[in-house]
C-alpha atoms as a PDB file:
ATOM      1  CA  UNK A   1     144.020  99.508 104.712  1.00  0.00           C
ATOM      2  CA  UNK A   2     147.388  99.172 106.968  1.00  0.00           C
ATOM      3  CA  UNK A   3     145.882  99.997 111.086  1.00  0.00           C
ATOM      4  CA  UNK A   4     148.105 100.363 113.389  1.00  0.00           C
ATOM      5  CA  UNK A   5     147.672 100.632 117.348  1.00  0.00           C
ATOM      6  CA  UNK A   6     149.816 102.016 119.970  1.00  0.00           C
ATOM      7  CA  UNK A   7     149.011 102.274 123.912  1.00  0.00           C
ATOM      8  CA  UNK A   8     149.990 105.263 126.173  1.00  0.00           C
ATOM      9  CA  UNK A   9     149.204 106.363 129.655  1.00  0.00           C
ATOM     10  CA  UNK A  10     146.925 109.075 127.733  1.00  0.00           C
ATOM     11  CA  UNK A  11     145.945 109.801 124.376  1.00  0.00           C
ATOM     12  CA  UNK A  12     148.411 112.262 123.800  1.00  0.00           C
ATOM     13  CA  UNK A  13     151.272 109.529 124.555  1.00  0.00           C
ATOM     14  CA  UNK A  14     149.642 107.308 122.615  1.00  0.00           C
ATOM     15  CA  UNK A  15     149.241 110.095 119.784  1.00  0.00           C
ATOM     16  CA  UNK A  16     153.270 110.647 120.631  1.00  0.00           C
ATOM     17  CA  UNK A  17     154.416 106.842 120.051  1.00  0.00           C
ATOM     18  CA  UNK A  18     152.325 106.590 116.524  1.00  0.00           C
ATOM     19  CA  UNK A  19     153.978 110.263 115.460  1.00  0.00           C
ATOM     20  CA  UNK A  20     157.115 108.798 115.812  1.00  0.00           C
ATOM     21  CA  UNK A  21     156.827 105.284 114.547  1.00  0.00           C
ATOM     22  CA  UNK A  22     155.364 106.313 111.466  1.00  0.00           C
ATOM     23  CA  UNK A  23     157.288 109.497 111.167  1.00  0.00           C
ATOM     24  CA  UNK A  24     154.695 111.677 110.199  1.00  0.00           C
ATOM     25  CA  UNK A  25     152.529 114.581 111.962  1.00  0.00           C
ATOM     26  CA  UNK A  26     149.336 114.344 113.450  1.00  0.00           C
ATOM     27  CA  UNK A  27     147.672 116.373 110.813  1.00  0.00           C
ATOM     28  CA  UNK A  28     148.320 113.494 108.383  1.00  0.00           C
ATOM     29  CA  UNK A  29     147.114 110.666 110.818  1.00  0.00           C
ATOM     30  CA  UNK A  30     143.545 109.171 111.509  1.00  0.00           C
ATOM     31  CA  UNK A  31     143.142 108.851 114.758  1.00  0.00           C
ATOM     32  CA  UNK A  32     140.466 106.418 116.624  1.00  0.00           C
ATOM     33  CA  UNK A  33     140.469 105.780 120.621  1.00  0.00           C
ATOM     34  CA  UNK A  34     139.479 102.097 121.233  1.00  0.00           C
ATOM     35  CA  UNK A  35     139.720 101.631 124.959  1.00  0.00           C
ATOM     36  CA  UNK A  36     140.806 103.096 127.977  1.00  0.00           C
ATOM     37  CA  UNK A  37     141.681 101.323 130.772  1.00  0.00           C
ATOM     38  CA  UNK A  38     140.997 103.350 133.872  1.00  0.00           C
ATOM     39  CA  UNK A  39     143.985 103.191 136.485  1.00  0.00           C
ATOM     40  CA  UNK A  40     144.091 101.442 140.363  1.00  0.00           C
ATOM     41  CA  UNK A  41     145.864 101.176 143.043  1.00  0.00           C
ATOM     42  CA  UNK A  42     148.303  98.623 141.746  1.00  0.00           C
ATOM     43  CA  UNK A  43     148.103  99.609 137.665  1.00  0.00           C
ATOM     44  CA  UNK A  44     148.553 102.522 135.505  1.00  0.00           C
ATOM     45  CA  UNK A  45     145.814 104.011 133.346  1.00  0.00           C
ATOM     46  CA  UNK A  46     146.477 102.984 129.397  1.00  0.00           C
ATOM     47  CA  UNK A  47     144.809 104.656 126.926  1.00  0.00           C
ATOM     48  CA  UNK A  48     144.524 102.240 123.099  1.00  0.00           C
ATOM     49  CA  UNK A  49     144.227 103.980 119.916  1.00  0.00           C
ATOM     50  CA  UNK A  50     144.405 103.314 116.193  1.00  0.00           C
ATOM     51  CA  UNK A  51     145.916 105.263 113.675  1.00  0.00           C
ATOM     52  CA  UNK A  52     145.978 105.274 109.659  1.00  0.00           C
ATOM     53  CA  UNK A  53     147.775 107.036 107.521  1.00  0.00           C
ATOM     54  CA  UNK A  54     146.024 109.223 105.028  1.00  0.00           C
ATOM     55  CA  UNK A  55     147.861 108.431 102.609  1.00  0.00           C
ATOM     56  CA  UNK A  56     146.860 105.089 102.945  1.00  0.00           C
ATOM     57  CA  UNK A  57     143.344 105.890 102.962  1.00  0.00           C
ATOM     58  CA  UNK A  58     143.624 107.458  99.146  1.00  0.00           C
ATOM     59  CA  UNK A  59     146.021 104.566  98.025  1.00  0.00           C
ATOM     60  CA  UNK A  60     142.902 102.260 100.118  1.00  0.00           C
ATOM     61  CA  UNK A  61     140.043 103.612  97.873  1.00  0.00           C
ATOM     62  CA  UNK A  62     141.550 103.819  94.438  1.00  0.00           C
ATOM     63  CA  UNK A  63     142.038 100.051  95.190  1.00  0.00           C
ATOM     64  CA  UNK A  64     138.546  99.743  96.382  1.00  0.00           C
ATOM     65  CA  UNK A  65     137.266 101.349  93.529  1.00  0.00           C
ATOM     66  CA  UNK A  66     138.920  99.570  91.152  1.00  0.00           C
ATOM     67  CA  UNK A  67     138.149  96.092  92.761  1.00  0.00           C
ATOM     68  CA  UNK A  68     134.446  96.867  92.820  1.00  0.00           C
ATOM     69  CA  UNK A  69     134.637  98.011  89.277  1.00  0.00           C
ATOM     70  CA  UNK A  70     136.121  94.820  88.010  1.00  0.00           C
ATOM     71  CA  UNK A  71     133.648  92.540  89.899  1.00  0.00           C
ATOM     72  CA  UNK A  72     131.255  94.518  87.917  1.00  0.00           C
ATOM     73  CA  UNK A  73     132.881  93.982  84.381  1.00  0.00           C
ATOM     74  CA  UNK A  74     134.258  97.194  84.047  1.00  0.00           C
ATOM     75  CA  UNK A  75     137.920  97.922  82.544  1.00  0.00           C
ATOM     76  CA  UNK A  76     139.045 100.830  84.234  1.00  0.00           C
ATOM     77  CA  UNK A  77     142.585 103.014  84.867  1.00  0.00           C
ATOM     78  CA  UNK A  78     141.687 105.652  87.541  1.00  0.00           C
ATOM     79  CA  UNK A  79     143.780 109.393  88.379  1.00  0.00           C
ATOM     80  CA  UNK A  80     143.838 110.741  91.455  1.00  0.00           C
ATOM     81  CA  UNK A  81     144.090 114.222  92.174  1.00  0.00           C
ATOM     82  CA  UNK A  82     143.974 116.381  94.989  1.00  0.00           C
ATOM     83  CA  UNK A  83     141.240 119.155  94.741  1.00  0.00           C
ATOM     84  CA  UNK A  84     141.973 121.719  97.385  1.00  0.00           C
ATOM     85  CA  UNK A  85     143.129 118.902  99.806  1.00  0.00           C
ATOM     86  CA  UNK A  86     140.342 116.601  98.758  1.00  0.00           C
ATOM     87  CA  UNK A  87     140.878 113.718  97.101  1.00  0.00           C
ATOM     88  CA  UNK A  88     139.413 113.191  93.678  1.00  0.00           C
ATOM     89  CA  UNK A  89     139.563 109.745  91.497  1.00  0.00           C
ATOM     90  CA  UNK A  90     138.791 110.042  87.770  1.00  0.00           C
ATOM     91  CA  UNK A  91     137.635 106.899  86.413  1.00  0.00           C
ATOM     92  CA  UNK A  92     138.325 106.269  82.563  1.00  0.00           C
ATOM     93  CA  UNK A  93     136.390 102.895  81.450  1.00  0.00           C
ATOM     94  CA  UNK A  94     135.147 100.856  78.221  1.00  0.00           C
ATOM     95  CA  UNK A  95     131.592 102.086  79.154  1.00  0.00           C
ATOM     96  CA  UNK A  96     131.457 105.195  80.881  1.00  0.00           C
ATOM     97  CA  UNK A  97     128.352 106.386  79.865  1.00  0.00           C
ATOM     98  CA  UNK A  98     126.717 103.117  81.894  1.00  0.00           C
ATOM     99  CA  UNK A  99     128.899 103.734  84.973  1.00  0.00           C
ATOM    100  CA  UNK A 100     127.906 107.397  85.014  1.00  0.00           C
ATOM    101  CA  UNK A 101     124.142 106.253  84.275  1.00  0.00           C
ATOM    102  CA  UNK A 102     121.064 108.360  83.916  1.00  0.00           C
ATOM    103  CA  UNK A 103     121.788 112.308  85.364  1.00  0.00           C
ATOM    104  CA  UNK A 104     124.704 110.649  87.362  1.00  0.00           C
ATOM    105  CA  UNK A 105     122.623 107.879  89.427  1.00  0.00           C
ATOM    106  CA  UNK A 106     124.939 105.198  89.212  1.00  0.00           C
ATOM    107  CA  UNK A 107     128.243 107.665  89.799  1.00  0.00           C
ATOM    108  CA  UNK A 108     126.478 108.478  93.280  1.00  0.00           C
ATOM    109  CA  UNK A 109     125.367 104.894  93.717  1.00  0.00           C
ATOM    110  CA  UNK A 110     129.586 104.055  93.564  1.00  0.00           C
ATOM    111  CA  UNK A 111     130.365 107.464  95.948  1.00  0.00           C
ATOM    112  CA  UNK A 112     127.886 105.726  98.597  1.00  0.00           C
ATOM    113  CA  UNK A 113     129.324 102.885  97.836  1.00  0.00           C
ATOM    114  CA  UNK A 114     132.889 103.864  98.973  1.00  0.00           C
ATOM    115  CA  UNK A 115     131.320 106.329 101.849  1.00  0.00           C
ATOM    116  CA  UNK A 116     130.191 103.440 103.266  1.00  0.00           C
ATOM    117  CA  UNK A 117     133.058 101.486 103.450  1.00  0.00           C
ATOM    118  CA  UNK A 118     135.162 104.682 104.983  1.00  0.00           C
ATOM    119  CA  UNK A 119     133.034 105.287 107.557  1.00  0.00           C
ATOM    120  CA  UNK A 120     133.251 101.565 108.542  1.00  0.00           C
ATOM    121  CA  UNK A 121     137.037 101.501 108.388  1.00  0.00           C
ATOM    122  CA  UNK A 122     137.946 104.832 109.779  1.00  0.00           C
ATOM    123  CA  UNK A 123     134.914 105.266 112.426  1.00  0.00           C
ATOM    124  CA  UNK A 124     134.165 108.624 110.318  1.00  0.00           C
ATOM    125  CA  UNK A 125     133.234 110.694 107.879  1.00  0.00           C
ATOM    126  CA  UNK A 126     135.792 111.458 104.862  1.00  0.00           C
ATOM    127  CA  UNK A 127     135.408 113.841 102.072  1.00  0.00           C
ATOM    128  CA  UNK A 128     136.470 112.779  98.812  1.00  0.00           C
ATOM    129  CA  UNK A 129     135.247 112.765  95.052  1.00  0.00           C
ATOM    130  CA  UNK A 130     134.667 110.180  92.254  1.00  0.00           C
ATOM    131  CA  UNK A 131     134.295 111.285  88.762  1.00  0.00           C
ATOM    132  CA  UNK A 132     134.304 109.319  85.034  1.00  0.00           C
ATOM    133  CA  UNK A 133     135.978 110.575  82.494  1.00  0.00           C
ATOM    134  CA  UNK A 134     135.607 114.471  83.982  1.00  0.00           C
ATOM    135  CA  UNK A 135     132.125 114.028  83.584  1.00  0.00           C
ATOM    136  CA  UNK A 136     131.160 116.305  86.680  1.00  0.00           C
ATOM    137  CA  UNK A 137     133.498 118.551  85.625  1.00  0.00           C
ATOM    138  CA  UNK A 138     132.170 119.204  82.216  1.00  0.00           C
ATOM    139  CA  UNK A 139     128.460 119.085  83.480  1.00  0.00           C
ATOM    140  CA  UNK A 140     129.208 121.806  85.702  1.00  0.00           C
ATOM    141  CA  UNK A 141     130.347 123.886  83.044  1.00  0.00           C
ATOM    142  CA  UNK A 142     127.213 123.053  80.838  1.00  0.00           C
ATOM    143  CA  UNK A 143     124.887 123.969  83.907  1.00  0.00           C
ATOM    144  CA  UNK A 144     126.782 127.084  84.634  1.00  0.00           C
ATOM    145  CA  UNK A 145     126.131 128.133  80.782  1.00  0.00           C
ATOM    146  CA  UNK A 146     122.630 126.974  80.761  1.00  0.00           C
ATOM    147  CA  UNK A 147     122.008 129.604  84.168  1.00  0.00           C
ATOM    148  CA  UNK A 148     123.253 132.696  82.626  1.00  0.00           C
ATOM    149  CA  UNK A 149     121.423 132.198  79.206  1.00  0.00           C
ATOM    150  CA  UNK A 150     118.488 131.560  81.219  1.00  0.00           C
ATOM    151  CA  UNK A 151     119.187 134.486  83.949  1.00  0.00           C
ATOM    152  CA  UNK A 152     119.436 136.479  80.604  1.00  0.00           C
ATOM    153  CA  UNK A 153     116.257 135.767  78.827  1.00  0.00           C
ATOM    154  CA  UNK A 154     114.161 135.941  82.666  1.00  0.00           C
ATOM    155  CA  UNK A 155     115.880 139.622  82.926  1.00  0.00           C
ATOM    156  CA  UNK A 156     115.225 140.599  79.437  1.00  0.00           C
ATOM    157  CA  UNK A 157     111.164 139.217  79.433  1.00  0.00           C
ATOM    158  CA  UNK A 158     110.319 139.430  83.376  1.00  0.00           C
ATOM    159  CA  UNK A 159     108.948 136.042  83.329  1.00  0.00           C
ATOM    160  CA  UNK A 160     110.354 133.069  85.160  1.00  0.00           C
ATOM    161  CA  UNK A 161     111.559 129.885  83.867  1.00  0.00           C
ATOM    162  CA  UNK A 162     111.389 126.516  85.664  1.00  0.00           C
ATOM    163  CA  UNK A 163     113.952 123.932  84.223  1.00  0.00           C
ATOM    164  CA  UNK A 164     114.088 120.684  84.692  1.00  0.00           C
ATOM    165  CA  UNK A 165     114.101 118.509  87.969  1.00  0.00           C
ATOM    166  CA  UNK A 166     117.366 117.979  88.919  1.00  0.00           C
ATOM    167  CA  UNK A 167     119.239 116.230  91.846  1.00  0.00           C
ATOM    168  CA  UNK A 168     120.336 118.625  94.521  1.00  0.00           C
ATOM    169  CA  UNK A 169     124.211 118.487  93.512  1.00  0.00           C
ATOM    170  CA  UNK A 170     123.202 119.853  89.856  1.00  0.00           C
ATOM    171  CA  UNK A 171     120.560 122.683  91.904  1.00  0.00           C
ATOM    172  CA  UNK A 172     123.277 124.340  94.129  1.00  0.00           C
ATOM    173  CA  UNK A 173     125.529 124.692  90.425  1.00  0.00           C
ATOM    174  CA  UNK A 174     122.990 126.864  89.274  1.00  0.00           C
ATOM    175  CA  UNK A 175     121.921 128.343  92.725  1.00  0.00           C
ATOM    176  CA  UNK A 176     125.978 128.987  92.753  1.00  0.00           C
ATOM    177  CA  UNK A 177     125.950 130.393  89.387  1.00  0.00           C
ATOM    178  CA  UNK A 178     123.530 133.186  90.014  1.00  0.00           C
ATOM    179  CA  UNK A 179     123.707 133.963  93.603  1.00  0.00           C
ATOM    180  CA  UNK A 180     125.300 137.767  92.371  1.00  0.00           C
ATOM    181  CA  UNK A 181     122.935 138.843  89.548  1.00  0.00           C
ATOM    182  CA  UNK A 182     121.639 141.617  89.974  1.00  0.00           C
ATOM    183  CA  UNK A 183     118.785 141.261  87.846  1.00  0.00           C
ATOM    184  CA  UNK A 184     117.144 137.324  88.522  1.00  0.00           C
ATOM    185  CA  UNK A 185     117.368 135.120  91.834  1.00  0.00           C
ATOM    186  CA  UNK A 186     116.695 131.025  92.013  1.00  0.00           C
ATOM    187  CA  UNK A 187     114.363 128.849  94.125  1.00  0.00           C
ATOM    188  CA  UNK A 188     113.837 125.199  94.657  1.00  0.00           C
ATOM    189  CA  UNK A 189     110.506 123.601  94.191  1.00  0.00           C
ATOM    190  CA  UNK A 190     108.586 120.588  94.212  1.00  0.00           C
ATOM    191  CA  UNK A 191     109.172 117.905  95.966  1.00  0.00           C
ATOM    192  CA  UNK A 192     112.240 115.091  95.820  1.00  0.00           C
ATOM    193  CA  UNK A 193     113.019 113.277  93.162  1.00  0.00           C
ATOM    194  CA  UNK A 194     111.549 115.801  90.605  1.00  0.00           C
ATOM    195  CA  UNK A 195     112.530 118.891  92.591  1.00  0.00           C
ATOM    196  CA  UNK A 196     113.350 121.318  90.607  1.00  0.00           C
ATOM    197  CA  UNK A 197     114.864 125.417  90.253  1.00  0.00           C
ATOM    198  CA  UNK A 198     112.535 128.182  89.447  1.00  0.00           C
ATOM    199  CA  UNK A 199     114.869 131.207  87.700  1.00  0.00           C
ATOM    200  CA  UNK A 200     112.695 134.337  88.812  1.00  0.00           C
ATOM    201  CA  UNK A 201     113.102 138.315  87.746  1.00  0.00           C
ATOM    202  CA  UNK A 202     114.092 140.553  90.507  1.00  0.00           C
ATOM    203  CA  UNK A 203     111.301 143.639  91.227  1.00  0.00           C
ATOM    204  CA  UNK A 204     113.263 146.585  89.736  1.00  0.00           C
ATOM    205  CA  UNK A 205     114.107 149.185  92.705  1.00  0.00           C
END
């Protein structure tokens, strides 16, 4: 990952200098303050910063994915997309069903993984999304179905339904999915790692 560093009397000179050395705008930089050194009598304050490129940051993990991936065996081309201005890297592999691994344990093992190692090179937090072979994609789908038959059979009997634990990204799909029926509502319970939703009929008004 390319880091580049550029010294002003403030942090919006600074800010100025990298804008137009790298000719792009500030909504497309990272932007880290390393030091300031506080002005005298006989010197000028200076304000350091570093700066990355964003677009260097989603060229710098499809690399890192795909270096970790090969340490670990794996063959792997990867897509990226851009999923309402977050980035999203599909992995295809000759074993994606290991690299997703049991309810998608091993897919967030990787995500951590690569969190990790962002928040170490960019001093923050950076949203992105790793998937194999659309496999979060098409699981969302089959949650989303399994909810409404589900919300269907709780409003046609009146009796609720617990389904299977889950991990908290899989809850929130089905929370999601029936947040506006009129006729069920959804709850969390248990405790972690077998929590689990609770499909319950609404009292009729």
């Amino acid at each position: 990952m390319e880091k580049h560093n550029y010294v002003g009397k403030s942090k919006e000179e600074a800010i100025q200098l990298a804008k137009e050395d790298l000719q792009e705008v500030e909504e497309n930089l990272f932007i880290r303050e390393l030091e300031t050194t506080k002005g005298g009598l006989f010197r000028s304050k200076k304000v350091e910063i570093e700066v990355i490129e964003k677009r260097e940051v989603i060229k710098d993990i499809k690399d890192y994915l795909i270096k970790i991936l090969k340490s670990m065996g794996y063959n792997v081309n990867i897509e990226v997309k851009n999923k309402e201005e977050v980035p999203k890297y599909i992995i295809f592999s000759d074993n994606d069903a290991l690299l997703i691994g049991k309810n998608g344990k091993n897919l967030k093992a990787l995500s951590m993984v690569v969190s990790q190692y962002l928040n170490t090179e960019l001093g923050r937090n950076y949203k992105f999304m790793i998937d194999v072979n659309e496999y979060k994609e098409k699981r969302e789908k089959t949650l989303e179905r399994l909810a409404k038959r589900i919300a269907r059979e709780v409003a046609a009997t009146k009796v609720e339904v617990k389904l299977d634990s889950m991990n908290s990204y899989e809850r929130r799909i089905i929370h999601n999915a029936l947040t506006n029926n009129k006729k069920v509502y959804t709850e969390s319970e248990g405790e972690e790692p077998n929590r689990y939703v609770v499909v319950k009929p609404k009292e009729e008004e």
